[in-house]
N, C-alpha and C. Protein backbone atom coordinates (compact mmCIF):
# COMPACT_ATOMS: atom_id res chain seq x y z
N UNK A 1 99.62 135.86 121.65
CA UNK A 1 100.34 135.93 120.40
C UNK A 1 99.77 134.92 119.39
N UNK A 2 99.70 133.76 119.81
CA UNK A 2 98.93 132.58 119.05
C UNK A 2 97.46 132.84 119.11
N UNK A 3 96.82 133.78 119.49
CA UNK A 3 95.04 133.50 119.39
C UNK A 3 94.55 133.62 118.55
N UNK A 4 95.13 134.23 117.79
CA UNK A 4 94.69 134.23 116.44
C UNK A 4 94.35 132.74 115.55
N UNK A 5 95.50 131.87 115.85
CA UNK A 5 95.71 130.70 115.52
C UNK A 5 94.45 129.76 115.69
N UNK A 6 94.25 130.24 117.02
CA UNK A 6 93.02 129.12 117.60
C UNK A 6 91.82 129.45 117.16
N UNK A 7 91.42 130.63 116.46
CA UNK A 7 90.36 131.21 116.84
C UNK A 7 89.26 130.36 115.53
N UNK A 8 88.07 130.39 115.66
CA UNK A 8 87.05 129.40 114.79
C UNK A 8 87.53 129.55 113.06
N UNK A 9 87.84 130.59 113.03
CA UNK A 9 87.79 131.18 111.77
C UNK A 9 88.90 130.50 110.83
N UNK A 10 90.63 130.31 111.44
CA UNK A 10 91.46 130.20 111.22
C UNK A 10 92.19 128.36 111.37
N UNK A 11 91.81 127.90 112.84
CA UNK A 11 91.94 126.79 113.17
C UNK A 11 91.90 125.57 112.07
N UNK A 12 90.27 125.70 111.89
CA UNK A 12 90.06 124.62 110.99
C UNK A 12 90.84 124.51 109.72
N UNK A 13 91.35 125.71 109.29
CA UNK A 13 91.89 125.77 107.89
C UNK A 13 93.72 125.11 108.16
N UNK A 14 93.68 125.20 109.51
CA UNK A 14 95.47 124.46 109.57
C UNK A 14 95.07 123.41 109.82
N UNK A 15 94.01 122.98 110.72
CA UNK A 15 93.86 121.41 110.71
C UNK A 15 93.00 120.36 109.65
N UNK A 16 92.82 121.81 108.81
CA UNK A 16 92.64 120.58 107.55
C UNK A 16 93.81 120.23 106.45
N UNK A 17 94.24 121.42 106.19
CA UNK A 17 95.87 121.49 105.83
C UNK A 17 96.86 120.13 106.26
N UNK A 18 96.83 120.19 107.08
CA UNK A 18 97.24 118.76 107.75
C UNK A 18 96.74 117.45 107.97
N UNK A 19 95.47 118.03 108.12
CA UNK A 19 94.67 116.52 107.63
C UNK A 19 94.76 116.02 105.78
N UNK A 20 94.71 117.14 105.33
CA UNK A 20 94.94 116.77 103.91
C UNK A 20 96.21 116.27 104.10
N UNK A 21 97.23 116.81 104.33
CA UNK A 21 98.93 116.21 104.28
C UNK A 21 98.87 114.33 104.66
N UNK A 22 97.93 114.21 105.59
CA UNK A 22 97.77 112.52 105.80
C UNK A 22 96.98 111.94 104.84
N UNK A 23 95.90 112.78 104.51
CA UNK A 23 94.95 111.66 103.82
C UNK A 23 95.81 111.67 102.31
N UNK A 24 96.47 112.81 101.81
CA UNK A 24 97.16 112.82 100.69
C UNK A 24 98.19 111.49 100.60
N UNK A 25 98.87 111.23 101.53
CA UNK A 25 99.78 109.82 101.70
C UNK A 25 99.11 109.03 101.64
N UNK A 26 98.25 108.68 102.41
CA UNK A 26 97.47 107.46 102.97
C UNK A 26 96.89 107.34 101.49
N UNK A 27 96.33 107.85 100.27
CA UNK A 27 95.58 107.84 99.00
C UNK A 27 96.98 107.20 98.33
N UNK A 28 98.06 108.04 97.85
CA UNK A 28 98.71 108.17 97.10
C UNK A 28 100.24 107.77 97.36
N UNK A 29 100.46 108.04 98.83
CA UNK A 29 102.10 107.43 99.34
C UNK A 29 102.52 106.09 98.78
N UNK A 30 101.16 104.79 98.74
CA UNK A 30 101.25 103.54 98.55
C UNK A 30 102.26 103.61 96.70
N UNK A 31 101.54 104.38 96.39
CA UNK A 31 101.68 104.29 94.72
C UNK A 31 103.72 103.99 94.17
N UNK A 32 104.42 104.75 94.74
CA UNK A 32 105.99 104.33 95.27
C UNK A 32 106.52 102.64 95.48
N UNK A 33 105.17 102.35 96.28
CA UNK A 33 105.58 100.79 96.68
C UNK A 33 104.84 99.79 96.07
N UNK A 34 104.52 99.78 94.46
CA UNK A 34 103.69 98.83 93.80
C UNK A 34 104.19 97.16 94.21
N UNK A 35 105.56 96.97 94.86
CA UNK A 35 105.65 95.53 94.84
C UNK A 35 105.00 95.18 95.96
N UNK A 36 104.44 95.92 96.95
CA UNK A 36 104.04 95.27 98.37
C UNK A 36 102.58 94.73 97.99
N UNK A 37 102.32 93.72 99.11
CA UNK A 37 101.39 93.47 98.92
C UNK A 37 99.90 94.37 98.54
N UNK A 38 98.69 94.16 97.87
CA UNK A 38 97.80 95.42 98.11
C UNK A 38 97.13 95.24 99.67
N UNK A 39 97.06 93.58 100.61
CA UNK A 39 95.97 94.11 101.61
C UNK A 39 97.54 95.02 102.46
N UNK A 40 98.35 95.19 102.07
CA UNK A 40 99.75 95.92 102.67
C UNK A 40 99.35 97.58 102.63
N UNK A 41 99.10 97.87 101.78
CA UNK A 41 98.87 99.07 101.10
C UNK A 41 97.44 99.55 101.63
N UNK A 42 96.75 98.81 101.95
CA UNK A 42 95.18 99.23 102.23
C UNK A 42 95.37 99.19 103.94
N UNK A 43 95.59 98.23 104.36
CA UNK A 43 96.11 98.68 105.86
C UNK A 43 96.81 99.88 106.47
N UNK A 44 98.10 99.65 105.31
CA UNK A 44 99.23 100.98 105.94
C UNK A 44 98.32 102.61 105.81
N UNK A 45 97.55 102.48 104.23
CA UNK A 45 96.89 103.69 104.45
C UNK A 45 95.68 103.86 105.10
N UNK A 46 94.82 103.01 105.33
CA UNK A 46 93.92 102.96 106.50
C UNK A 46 94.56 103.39 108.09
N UNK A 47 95.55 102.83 108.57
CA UNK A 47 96.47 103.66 109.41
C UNK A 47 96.29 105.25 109.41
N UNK A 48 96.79 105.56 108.31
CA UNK A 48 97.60 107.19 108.21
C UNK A 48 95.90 107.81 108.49
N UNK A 49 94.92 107.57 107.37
CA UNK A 49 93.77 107.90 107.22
C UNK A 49 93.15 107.94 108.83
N UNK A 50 93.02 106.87 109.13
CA UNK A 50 92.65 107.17 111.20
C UNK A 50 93.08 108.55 111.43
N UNK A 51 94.66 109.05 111.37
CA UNK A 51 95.19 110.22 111.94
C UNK A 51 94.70 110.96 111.12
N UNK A 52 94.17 111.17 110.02
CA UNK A 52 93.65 112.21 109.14
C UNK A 52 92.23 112.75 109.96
N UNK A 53 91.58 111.55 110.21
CA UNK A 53 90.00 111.98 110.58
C UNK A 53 90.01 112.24 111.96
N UNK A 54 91.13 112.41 112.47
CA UNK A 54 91.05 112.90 114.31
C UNK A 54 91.70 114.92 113.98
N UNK A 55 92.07 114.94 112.60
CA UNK A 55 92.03 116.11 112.33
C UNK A 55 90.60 117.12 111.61
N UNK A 56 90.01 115.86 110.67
CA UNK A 56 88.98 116.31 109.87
C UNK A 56 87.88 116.84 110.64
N UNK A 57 87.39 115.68 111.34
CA UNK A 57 86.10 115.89 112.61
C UNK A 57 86.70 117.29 113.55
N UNK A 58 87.57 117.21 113.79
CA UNK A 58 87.59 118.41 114.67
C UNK A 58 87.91 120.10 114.22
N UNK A 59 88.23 119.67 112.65
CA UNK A 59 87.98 120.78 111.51
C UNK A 59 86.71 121.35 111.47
N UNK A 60 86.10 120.47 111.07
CA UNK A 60 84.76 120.85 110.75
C UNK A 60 83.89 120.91 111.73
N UNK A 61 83.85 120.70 112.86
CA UNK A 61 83.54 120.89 114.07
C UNK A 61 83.47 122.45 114.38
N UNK A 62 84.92 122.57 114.63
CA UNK A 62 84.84 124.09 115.07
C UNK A 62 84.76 125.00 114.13
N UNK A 63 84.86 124.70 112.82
CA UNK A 63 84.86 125.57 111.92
C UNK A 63 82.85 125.89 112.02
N UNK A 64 82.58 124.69 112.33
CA UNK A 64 80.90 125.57 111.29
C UNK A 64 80.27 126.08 112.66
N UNK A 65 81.32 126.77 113.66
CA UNK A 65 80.53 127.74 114.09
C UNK A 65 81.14 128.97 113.18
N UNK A 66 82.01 129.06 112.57
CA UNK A 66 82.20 130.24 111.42
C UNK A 66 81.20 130.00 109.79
N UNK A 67 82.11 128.84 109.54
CA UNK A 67 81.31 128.64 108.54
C UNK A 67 80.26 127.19 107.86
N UNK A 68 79.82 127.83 106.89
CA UNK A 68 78.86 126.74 106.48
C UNK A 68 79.25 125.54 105.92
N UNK A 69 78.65 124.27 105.97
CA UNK A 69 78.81 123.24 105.78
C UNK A 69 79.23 123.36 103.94
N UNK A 70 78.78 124.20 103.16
CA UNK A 70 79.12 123.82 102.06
C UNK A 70 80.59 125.02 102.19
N UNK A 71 80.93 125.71 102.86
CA UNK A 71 81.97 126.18 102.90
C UNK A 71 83.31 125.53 103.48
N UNK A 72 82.76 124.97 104.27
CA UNK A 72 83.85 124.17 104.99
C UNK A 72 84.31 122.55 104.09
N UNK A 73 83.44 122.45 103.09
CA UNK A 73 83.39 121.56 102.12
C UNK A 73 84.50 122.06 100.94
N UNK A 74 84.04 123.21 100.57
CA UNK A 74 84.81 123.94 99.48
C UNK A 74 86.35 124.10 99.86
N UNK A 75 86.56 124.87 101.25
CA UNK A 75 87.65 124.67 101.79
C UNK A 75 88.43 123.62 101.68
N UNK A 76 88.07 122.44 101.92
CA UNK A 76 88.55 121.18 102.08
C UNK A 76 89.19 120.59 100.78
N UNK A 77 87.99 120.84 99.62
CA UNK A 77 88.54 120.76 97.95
C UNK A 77 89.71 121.38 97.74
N UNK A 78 89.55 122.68 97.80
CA UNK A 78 90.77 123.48 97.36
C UNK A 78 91.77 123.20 98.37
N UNK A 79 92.17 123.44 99.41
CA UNK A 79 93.46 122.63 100.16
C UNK A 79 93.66 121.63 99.75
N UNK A 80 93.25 120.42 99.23
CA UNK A 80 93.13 119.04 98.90
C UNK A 80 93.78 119.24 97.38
N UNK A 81 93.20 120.26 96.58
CA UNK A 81 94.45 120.60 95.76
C UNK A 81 95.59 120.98 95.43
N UNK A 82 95.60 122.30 96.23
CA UNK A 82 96.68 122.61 96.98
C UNK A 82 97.83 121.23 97.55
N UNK A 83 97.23 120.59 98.22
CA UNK A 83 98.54 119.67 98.85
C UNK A 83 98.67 118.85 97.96
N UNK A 84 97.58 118.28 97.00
CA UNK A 84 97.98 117.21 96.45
C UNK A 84 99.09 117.44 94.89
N UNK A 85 98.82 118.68 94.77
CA UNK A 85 99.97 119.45 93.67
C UNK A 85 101.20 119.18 93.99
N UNK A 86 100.99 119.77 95.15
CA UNK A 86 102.39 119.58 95.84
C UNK A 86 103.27 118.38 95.61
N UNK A 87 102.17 117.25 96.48
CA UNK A 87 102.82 116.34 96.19
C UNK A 87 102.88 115.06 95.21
N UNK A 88 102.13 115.33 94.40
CA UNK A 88 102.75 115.62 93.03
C UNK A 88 103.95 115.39 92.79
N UNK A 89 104.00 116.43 92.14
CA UNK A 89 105.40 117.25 92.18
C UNK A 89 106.68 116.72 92.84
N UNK A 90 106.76 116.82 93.88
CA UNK A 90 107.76 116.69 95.13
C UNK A 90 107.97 115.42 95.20
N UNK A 91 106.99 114.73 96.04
CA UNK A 91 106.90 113.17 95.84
C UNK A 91 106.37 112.18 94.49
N UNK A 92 105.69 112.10 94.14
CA UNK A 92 105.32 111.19 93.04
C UNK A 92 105.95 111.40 91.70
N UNK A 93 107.30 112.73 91.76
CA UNK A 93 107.68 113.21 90.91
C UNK A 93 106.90 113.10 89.19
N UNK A 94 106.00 113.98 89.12
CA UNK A 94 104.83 113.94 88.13
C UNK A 94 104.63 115.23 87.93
N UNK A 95 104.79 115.77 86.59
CA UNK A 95 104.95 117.21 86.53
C UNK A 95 103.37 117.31 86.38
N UNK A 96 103.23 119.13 86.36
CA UNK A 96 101.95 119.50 86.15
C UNK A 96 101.83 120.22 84.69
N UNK A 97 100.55 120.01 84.10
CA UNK A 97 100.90 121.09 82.82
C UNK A 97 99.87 122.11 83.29
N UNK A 98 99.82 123.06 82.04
CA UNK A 98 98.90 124.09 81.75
C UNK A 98 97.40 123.60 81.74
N UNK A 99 96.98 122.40 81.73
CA UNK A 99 95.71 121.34 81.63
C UNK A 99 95.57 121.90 83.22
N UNK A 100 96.36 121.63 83.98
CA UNK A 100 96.25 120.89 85.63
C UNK A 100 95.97 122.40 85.76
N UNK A 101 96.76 123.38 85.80
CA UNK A 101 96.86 124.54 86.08
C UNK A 101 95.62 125.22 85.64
N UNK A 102 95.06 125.13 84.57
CA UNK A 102 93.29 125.82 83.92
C UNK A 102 92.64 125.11 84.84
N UNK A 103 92.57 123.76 84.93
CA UNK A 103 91.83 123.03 85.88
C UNK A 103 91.54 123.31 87.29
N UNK A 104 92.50 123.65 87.98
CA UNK A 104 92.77 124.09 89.22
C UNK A 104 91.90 125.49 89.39
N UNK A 105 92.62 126.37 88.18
CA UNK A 105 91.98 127.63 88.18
C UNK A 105 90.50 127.86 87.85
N UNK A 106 90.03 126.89 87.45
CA UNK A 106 88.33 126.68 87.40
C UNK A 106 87.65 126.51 88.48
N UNK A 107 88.50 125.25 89.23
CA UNK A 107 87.61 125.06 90.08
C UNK A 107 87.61 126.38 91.63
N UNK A 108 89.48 126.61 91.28
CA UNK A 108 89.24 128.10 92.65
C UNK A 108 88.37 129.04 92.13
N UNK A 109 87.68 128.99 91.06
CA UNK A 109 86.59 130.21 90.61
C UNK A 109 85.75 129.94 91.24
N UNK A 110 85.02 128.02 91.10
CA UNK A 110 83.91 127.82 91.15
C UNK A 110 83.84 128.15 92.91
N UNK A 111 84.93 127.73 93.96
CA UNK A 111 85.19 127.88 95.04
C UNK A 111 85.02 129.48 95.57
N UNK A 112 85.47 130.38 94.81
CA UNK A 112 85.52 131.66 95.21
C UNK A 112 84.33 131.93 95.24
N UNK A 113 82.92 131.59 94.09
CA UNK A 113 81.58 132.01 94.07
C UNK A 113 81.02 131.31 95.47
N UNK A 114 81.28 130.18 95.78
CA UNK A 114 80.62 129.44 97.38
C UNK A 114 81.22 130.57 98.57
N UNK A 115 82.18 131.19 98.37
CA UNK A 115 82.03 132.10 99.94
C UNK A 115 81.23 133.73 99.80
N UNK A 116 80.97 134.21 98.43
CA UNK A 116 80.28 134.83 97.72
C UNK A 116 78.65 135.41 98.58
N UNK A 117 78.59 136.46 99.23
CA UNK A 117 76.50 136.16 100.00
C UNK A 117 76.04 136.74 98.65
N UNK A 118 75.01 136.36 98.95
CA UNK A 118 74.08 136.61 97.89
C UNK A 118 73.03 138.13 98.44
């Protein structure tokens, strides 16, 4: 029922999803707690970031027996937007405009031409 889940094609794209969800905190969670110390802030997200890259490496690992290194790159951008909209939004409570939104939509163009064969 789950093989689908595991399979090269699919995997990497949830475990980067989630690796983005850490490295997105670990960048940006600190920003909430401007009174703490900064080596506070560079530690705590150096922390989260560790758990990010025990997801990343093994993203891109199994992914580039599907795909290519600049694909699995592109992937990574656009999820990385994807979550970081999010949280945005949600957490850093910071709206988005029509700027963010053209922006976004440029670069999923430029992204859509990288899975593109020639």
């Amino acid at each position: 029922m789950l093989r689908w889940l595991v399979s090269p094609a699919v995997l990497p794209v949830v475990l980067l999803v989630f690796s983005n969800l850490f490295m997105t905190v670990a960048w940006y969670g600190h920003l909430k707690f401007k009174g703490a110390p900064l080596a506070v802030a560079v530690m705590a997200s150096w922390s989260i970031a560790f758990v990010e890259y025990w997801l990343a490496v093994p993203a891109n690992r199994i992914g580039h027996a599907v795909y290519s290194a600049a694909e699995l790159k592109t992937m990574q951008e656009v999820i990385t937007l994807v979550v970081f909209a999010g949280f945005s939004v949600v957490y850093l409570k910071e709206p988005l405009g029509w700027n963010h939104a053209l922006g976004f939509l440029l670069i999923g163009s430029g992204a859509w031409l990288i899975f593109q064969r020639p």
